[in-house]
N, C-alpha and C. Protein backbone atom coordinates (compact mmCIF):
# COMPACT_ATOMS: atom_id res chain seq x y z
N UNK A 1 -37.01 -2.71 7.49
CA UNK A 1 -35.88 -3.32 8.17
C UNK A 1 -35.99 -4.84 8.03
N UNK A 2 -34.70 -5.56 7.89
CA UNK A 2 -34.85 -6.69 7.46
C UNK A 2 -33.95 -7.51 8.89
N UNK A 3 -34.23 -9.06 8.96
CA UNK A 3 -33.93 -9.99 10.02
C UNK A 3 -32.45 -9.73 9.61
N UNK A 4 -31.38 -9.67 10.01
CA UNK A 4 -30.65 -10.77 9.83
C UNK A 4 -30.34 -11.58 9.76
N UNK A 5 -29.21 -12.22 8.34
CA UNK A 5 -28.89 -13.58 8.46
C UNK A 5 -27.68 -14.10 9.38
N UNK A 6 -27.82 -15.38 9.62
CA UNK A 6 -26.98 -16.18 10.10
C UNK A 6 -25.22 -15.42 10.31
N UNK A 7 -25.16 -15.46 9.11
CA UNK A 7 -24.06 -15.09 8.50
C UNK A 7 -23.29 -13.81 9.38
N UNK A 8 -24.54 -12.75 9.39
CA UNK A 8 -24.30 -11.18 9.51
C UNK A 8 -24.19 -11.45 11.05
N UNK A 9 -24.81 -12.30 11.50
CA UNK A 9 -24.69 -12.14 13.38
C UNK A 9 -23.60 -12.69 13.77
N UNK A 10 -23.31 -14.13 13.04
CA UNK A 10 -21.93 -14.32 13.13
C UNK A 10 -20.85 -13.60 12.85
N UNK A 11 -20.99 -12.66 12.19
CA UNK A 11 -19.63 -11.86 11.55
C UNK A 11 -19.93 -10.68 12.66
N UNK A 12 -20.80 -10.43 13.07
CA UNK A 12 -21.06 -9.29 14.05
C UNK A 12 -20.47 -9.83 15.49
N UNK A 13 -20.93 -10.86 15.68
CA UNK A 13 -20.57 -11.51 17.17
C UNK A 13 -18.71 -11.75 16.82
N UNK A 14 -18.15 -12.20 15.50
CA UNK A 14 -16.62 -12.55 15.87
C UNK A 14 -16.07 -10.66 15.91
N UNK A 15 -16.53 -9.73 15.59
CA UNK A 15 -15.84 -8.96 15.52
C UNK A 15 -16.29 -8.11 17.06
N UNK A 16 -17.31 -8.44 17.68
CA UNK A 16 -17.42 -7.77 18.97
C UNK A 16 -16.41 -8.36 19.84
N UNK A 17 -15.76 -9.85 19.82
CA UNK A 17 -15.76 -11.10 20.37
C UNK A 17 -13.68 -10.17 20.09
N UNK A 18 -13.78 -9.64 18.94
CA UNK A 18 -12.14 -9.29 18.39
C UNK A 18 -11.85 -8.27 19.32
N UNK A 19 -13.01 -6.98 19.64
CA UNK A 19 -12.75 -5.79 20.29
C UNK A 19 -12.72 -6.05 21.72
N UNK A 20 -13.61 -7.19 22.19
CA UNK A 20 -13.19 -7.26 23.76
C UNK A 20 -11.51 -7.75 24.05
N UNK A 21 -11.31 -8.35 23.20
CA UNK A 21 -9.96 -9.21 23.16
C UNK A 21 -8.89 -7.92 23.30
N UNK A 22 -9.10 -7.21 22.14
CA UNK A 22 -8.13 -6.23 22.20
C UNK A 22 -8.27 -5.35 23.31
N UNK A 23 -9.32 -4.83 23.53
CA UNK A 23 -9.72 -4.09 24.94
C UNK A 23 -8.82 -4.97 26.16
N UNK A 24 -9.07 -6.20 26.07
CA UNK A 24 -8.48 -6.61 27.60
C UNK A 24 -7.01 -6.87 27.37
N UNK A 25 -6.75 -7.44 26.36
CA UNK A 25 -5.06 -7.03 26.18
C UNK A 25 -4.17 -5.23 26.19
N UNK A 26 -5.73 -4.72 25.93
CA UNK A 26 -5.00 -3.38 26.43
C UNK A 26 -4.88 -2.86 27.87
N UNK A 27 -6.13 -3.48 28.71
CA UNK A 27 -6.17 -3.06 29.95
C UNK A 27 -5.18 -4.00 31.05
N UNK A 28 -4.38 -5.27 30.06
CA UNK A 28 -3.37 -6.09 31.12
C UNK A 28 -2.36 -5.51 30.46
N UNK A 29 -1.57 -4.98 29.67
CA UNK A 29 -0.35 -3.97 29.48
C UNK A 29 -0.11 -2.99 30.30
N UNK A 30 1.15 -3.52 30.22
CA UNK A 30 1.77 -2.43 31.64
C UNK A 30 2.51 -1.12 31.05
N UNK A 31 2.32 -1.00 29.54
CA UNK A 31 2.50 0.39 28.90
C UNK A 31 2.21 0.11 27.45
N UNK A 32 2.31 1.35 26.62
CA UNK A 32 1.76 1.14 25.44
C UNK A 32 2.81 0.23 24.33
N UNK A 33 4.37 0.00 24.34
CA UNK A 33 5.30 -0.75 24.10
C UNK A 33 4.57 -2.35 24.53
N UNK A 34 4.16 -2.87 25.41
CA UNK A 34 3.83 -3.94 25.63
C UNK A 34 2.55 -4.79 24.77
N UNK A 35 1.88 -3.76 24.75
CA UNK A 35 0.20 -3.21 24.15
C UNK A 35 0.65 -3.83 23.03
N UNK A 36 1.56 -2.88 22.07
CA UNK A 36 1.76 -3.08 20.87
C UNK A 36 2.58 -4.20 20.76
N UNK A 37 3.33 -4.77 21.50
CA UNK A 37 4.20 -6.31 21.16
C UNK A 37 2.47 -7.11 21.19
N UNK A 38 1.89 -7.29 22.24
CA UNK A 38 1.37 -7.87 22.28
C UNK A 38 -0.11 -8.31 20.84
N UNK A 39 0.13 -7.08 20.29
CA UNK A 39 -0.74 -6.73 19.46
C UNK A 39 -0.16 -7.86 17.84
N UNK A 40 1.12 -7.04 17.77
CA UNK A 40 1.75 -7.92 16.69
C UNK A 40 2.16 -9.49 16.87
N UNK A 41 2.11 -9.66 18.26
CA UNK A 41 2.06 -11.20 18.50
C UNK A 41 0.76 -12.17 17.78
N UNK A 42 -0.05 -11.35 18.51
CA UNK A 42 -1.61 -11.54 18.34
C UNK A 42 -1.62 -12.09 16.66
N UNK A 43 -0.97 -10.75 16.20
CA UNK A 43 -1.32 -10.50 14.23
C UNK A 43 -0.34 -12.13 13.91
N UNK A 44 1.21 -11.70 14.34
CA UNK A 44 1.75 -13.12 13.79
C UNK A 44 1.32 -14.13 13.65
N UNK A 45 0.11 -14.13 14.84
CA UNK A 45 -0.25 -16.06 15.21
C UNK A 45 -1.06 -16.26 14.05
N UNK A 46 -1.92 -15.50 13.63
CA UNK A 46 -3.08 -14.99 13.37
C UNK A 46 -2.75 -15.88 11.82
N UNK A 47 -1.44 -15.67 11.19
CA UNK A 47 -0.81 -16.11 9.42
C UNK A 47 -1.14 -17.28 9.18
């Protein structure tokens, strides 16, 4: 088993850092229509 680099913890930490995000934008939607605006908002900014 090898250390990880820099690189790999960073890319590990932005994508844990992506799933809480989405998790809590799912748990402040007040239905799954909202969820998903909010989702493609998210994606638009994102360009």
């Amino acid at each position: 088993m090898t250390t990880p680099t820099q690189t790999e913890l960073l890319v590990k930490e932005a994508k844990s850092a992506e799933r809480l995000e989405i998790m809590r934008m799912a748990d402040q939607a007040e239905d799954f229509q909202a969820f998903k605006k909010a989702l493609e908002e998210r994606h638009n900014a994102s360009k």
